[in-house]
C-alpha atoms as a PDB file:
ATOM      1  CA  UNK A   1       0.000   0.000   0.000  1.00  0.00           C
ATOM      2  CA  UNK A   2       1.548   2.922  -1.480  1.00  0.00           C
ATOM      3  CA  UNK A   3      -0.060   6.100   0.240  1.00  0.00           C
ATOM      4  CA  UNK A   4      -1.281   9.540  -1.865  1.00  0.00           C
ATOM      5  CA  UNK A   5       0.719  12.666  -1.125  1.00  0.00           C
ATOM      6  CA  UNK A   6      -1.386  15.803   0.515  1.00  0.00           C
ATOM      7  CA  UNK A   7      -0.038  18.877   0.202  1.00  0.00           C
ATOM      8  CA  UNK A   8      -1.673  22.245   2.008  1.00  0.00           C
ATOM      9  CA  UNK A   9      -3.240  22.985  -1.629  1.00  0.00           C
ATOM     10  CA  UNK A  10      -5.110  19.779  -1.949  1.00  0.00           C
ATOM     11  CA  UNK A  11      -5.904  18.463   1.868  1.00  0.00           C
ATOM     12  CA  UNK A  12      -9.046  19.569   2.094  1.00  0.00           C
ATOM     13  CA  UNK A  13     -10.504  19.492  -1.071  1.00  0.00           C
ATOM     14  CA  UNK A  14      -9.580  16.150  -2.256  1.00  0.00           C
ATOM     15  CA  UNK A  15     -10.828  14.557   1.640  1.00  0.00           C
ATOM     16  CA  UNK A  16     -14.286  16.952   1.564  1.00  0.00           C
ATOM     17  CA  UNK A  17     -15.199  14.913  -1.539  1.00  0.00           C
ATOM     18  CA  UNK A  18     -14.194  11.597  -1.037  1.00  0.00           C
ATOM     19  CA  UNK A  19     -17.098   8.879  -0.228  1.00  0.00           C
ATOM     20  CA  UNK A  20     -14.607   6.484   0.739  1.00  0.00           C
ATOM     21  CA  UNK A  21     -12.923   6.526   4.128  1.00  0.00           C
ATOM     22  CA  UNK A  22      -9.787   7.777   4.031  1.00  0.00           C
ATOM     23  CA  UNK A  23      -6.513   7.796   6.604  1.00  0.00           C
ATOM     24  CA  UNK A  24      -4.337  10.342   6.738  1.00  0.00           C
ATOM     25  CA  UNK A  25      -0.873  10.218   8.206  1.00  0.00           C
ATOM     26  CA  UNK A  26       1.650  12.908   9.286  1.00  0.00           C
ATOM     27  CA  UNK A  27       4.860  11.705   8.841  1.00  0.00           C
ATOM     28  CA  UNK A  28       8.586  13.376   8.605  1.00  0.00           C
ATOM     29  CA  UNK A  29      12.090  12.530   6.667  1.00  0.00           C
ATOM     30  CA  UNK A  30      13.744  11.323   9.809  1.00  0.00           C
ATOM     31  CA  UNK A  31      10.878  10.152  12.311  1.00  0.00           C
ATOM     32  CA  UNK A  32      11.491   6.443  12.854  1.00  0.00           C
ATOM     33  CA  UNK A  33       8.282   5.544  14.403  1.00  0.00           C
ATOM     34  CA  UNK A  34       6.526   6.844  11.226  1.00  0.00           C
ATOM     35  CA  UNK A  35       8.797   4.651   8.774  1.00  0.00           C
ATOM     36  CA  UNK A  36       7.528   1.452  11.289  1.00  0.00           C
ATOM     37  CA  UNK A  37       4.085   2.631  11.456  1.00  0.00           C
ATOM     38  CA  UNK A  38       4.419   2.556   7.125  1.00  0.00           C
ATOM     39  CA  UNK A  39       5.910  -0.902   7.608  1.00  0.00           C
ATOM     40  CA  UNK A  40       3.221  -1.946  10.174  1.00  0.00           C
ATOM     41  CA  UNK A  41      -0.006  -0.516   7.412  1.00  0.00           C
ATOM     42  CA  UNK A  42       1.839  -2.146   4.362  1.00  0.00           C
ATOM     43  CA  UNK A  43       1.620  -5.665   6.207  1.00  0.00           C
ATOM     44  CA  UNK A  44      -2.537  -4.557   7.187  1.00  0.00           C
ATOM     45  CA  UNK A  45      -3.629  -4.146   3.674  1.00  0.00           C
ATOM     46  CA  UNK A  46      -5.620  -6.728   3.145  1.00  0.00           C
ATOM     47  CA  UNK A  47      -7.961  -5.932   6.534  1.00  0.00           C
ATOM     48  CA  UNK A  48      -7.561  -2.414   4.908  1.00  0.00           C
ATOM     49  CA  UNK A  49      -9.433  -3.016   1.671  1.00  0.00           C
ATOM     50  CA  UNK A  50     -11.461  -0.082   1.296  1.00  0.00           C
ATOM     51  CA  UNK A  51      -9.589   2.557   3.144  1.00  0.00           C
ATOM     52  CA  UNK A  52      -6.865   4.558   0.905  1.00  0.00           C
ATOM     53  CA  UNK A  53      -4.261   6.362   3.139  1.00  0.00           C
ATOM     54  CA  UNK A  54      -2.720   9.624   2.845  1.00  0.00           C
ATOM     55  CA  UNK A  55       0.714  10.915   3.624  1.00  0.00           C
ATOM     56  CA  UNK A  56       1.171  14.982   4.626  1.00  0.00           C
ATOM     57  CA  UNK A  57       5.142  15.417   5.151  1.00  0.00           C
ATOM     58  CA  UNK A  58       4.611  17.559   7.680  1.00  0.00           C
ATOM     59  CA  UNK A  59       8.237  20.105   7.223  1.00  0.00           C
ATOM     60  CA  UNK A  60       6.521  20.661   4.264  1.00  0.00           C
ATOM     61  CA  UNK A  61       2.967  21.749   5.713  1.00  0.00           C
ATOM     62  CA  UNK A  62       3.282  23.385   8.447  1.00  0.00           C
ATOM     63  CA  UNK A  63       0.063  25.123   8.011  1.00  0.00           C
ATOM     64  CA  UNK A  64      -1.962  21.848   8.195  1.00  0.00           C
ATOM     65  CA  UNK A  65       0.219  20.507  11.387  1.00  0.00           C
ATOM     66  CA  UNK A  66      -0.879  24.149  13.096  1.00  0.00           C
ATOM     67  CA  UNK A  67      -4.651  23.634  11.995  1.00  0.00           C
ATOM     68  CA  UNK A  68      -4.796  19.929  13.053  1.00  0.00           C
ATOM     69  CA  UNK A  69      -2.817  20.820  16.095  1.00  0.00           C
ATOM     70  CA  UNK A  70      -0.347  17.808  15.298  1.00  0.00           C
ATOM     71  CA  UNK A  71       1.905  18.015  18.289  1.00  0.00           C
ATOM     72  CA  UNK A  72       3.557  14.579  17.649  1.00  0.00           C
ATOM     73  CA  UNK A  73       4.313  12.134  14.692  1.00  0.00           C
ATOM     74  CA  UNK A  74       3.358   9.974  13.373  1.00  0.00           C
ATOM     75  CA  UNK A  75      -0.221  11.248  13.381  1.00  0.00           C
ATOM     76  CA  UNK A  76      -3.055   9.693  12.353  1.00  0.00           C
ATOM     77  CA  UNK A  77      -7.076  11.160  11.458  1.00  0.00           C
ATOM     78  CA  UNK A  78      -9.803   9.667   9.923  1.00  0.00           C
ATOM     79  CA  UNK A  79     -12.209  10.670   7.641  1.00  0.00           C
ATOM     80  CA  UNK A  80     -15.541   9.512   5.985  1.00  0.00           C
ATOM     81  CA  UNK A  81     -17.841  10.557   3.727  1.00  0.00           C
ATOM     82  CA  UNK A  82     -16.240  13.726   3.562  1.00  0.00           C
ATOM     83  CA  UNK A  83     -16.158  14.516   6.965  1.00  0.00           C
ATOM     84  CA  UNK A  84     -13.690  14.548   9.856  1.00  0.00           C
ATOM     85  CA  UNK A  85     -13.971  11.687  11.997  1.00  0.00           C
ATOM     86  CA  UNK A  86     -10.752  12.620  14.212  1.00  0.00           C
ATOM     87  CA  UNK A  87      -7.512  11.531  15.570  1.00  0.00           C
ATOM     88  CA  UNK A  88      -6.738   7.421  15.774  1.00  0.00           C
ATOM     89  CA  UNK A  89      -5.041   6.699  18.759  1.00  0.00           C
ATOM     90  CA  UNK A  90      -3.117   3.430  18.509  1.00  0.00           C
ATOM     91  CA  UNK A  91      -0.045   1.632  19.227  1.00  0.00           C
ATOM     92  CA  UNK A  92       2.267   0.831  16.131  1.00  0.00           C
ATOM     93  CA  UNK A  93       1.032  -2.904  16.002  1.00  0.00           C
ATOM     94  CA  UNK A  94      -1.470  -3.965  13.867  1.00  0.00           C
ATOM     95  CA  UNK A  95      -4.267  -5.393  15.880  1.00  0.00           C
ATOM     96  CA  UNK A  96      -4.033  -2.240  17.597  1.00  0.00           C
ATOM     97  CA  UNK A  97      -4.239   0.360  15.188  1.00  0.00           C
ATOM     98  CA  UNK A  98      -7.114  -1.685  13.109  1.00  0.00           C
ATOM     99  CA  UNK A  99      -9.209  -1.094  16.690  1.00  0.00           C
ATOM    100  CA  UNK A 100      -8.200   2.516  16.478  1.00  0.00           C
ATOM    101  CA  UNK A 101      -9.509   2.977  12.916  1.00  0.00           C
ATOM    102  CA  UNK A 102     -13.059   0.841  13.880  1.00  0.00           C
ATOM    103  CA  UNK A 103     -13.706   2.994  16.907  1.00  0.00           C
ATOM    104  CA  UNK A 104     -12.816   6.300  14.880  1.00  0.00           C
ATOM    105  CA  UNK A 105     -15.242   5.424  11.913  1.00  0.00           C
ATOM    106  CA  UNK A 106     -17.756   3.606  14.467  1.00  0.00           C
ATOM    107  CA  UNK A 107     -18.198   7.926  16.009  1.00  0.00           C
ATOM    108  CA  UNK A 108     -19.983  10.653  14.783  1.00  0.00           C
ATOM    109  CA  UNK A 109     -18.357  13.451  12.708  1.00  0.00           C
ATOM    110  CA  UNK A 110     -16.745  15.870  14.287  1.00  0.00           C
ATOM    111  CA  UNK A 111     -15.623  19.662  14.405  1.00  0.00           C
ATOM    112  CA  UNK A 112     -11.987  19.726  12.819  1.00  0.00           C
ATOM    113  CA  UNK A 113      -9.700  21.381  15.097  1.00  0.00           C
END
């Protein structure tokens, strides 16, 4: 699973339209828990089918890490239908973040940040 590049020009336009469910990551060059939590999703894509992930470098959009208030990385949000689901929290292990994802699409839209 090869994940689509965000940029601050097409975040929110390309996730306000999408029917699908979508994952977006924040990632950065030399964070090593976001090259395992690639490694960890890559091995998930079967139990993924469905559910296209994103990637946002975020050196290179800082005005999307201020908006969404990404203090850490890797960080993860969901969205559905258009609409902002909010943050997965999860450890990097598959079972894990799969349960994170569920309960994140299982509640109701919320307010982005």
């Amino acid at each position: 699973m090869t994940p689509t590049l965000l940029d601050e020009r097409d975040y929110y336009p390309l996730l306000d339209q999408r029917a699908a469910p979508g994952l977006v990551i924040f990632t950065g060059p030399a964070c090593g828990a976001c090259r395992r939590l690639k490694a960890v999703l890559q091995d998930m894509a079967p139990p993924l089918a469905g559910l296209e992930v994103f990637e946002v470098n975020a050196e290179a959009a800082p005005g999307l890490v201020e908006a969404l208030e990404v203090f850490y990385l890797p960080a993860l949000f969901l969205y559905r239908d258009g609409d902002y689901h909010g943050p997965v929290h999860a450890e990097l292990r598959a079972d894990a973040l799969l349960a994170g994802i569920v309960a994140a699409a299982a509640a109701p839209r919320q307010e982005p940040p």
